[in-house]
Protein backbone atom coordinates (compact mmCIF):
# COMPACT_ATOMS: atom_id res chain seq x y z
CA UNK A 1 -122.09 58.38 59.45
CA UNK A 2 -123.55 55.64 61.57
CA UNK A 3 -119.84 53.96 62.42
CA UNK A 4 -118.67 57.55 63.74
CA UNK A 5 -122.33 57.84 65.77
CA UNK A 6 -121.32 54.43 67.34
CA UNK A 7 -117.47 55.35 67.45
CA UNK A 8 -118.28 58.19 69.30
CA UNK A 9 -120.88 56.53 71.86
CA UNK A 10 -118.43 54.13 72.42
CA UNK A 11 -116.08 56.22 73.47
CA UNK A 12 -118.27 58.42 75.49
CA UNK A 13 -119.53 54.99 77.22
CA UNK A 14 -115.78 54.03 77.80
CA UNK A 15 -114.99 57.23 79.50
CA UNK A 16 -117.99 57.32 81.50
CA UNK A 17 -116.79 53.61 82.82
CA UNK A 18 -113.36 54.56 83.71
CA UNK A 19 -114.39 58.02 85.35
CA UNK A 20 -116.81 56.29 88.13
CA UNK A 21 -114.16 53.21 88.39
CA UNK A 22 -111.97 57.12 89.35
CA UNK A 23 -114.09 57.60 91.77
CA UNK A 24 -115.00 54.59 93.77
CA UNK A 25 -111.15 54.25 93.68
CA UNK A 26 -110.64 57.84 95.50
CA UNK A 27 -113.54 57.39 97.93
CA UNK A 28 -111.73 53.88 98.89
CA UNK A 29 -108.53 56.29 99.35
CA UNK A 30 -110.40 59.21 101.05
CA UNK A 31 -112.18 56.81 103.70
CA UNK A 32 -109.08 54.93 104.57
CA UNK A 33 -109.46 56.62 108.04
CA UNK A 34 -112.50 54.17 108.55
CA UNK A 35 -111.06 50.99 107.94
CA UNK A 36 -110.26 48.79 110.93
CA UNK A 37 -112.05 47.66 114.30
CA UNK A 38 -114.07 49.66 116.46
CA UNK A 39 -115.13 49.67 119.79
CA UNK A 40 -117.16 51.63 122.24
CA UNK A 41 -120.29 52.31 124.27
CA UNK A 42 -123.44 53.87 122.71
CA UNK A 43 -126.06 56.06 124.85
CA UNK A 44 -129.50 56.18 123.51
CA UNK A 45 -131.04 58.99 124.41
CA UNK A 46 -134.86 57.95 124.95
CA UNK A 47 -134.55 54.65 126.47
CA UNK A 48 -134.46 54.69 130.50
CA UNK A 49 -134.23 50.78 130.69
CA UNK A 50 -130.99 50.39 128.46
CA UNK A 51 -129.65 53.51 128.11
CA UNK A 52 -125.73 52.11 126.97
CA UNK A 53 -124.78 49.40 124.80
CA UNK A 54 -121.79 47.90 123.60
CA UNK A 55 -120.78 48.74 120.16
CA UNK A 56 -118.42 46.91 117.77
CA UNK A 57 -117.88 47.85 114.15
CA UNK A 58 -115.45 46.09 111.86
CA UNK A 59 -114.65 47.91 108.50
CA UNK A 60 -112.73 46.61 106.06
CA UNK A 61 -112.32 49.31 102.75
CA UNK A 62 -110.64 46.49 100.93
CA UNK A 63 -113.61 44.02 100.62
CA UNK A 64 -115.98 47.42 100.82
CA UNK A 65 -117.85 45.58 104.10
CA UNK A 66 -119.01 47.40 107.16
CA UNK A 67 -120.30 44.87 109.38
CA UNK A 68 -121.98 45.67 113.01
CA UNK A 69 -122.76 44.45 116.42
CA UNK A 70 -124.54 45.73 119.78
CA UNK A 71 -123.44 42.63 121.59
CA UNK A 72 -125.36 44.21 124.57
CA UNK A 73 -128.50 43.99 122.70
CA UNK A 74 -128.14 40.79 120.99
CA UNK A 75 -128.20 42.26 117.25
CA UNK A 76 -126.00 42.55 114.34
CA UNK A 77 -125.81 43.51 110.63
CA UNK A 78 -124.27 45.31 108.05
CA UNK A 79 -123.82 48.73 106.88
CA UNK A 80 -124.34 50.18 103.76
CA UNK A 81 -122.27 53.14 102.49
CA UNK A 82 -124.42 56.15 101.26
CA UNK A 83 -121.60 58.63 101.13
CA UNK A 84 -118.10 59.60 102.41
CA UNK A 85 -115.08 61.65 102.46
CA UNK A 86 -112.19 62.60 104.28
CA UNK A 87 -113.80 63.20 107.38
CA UNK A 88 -117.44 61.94 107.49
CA UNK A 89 -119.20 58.68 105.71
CA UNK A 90 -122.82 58.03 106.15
CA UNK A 91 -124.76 54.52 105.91
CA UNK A 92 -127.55 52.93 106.29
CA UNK A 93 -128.23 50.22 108.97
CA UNK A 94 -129.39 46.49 108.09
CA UNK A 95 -130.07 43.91 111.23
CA UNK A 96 -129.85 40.45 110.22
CA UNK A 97 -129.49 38.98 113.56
CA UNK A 98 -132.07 39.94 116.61
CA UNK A 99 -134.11 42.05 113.77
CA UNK A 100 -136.96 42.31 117.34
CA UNK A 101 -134.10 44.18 119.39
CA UNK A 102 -132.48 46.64 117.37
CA UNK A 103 -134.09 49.44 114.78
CA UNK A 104 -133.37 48.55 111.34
CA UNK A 105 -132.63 50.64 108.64
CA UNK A 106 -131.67 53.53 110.62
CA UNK A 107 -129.15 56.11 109.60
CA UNK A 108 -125.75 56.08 110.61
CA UNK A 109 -122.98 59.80 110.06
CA UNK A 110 -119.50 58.92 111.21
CA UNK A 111 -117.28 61.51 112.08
CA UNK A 112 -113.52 61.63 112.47
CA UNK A 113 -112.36 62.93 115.52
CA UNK A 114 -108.73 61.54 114.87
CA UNK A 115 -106.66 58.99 114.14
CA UNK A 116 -108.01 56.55 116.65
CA UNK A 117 -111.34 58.00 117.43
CA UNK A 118 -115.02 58.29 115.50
CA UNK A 119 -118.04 60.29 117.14
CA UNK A 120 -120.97 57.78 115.70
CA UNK A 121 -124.97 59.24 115.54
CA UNK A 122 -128.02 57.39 115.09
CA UNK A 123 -130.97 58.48 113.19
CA UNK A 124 -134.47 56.51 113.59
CA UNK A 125 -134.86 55.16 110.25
CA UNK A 126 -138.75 56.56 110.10
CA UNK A 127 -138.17 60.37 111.73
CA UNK A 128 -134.61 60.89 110.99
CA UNK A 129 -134.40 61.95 114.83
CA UNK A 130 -130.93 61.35 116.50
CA UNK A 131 -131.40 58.29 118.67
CA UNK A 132 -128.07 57.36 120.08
CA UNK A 133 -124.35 58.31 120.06
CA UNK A 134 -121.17 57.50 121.11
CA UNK A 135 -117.64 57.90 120.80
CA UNK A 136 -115.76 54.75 118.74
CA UNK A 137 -111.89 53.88 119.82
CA UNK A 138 -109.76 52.03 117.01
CA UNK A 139 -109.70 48.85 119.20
CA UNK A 140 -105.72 48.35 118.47
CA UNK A 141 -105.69 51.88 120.16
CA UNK A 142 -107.84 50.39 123.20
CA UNK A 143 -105.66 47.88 124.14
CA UNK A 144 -102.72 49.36 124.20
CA UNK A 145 -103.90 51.88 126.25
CA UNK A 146 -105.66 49.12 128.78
CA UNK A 147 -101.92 47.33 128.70
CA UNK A 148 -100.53 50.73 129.70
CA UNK A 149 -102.63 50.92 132.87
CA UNK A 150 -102.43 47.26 134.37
């Protein structure tokens, strides 16, 4: 009686492994829109000193890393994935470099607009009140369109 209790937990256990290795697999699939380089300008809305800021995000769904920078401001960091699908991913902001310039642990919602463009929203990390936006070109996308008008 115990072997089949253990059989049977075993089992259960083993299923229960390969069902979440399922769907880590699918949300890499589903949130292949996101992978790549970034580029844009970000507006925040409450700051009359700096209101834009350079924005460059560099995803790779391969290695699962999201890393930032706001070149502008002097600060960078990573991203952390909270969730994600075919149209939308949402993450949560870490500065590691120029911690004293940028807000960290804010809230981040992507948004697919198309192929080659993201609508990007920032949430203050203590209010959850939209700070900044912009709109996010795949920077491949960019430069061929800056080549096209030279």
């Amino acid at each position: 009686m115990k072997n089949i209790f253990y059989s049977i937990l075993f089992i259960a256990i083993l299923f229960a492994s390969c069902s979440s290795l399922q769907t880590v697999n699918s949300l890499e699939k589903e949130m292949d829109w996101l992978g790549g380089k970034w580029i844009g300008m970000g507006l925040q809305i409450d700051s009359p000193q700096n209101p834009t800021w350079k924005i460059e995000l560099n995803v790779d769904m391969k290695n699962k890393s999201c890393l930032i920078k706001y070149p502008t401001l002097e600060c960078s960091g990573k991203w952390v994935l909270k969730s994600g699908d075919t149209r939308r991913a949402i993450f949560t902001e870490h500065i590691t470099e120029g911690k004293n310039k940028c807000y960290d642990g804010g809230k981040l919602v992507l948004t697919k607009i198309d192929e080659n463009h993201i609508s990007y929203s920032f949430f203050y990390p203590d209010n959850n009140i939209l700070g900044a936006f912009s709109t996010l070109t795949k920077a491949e996308y960019a430069k061929k369109l800056n080549s096209r008008s030279l």
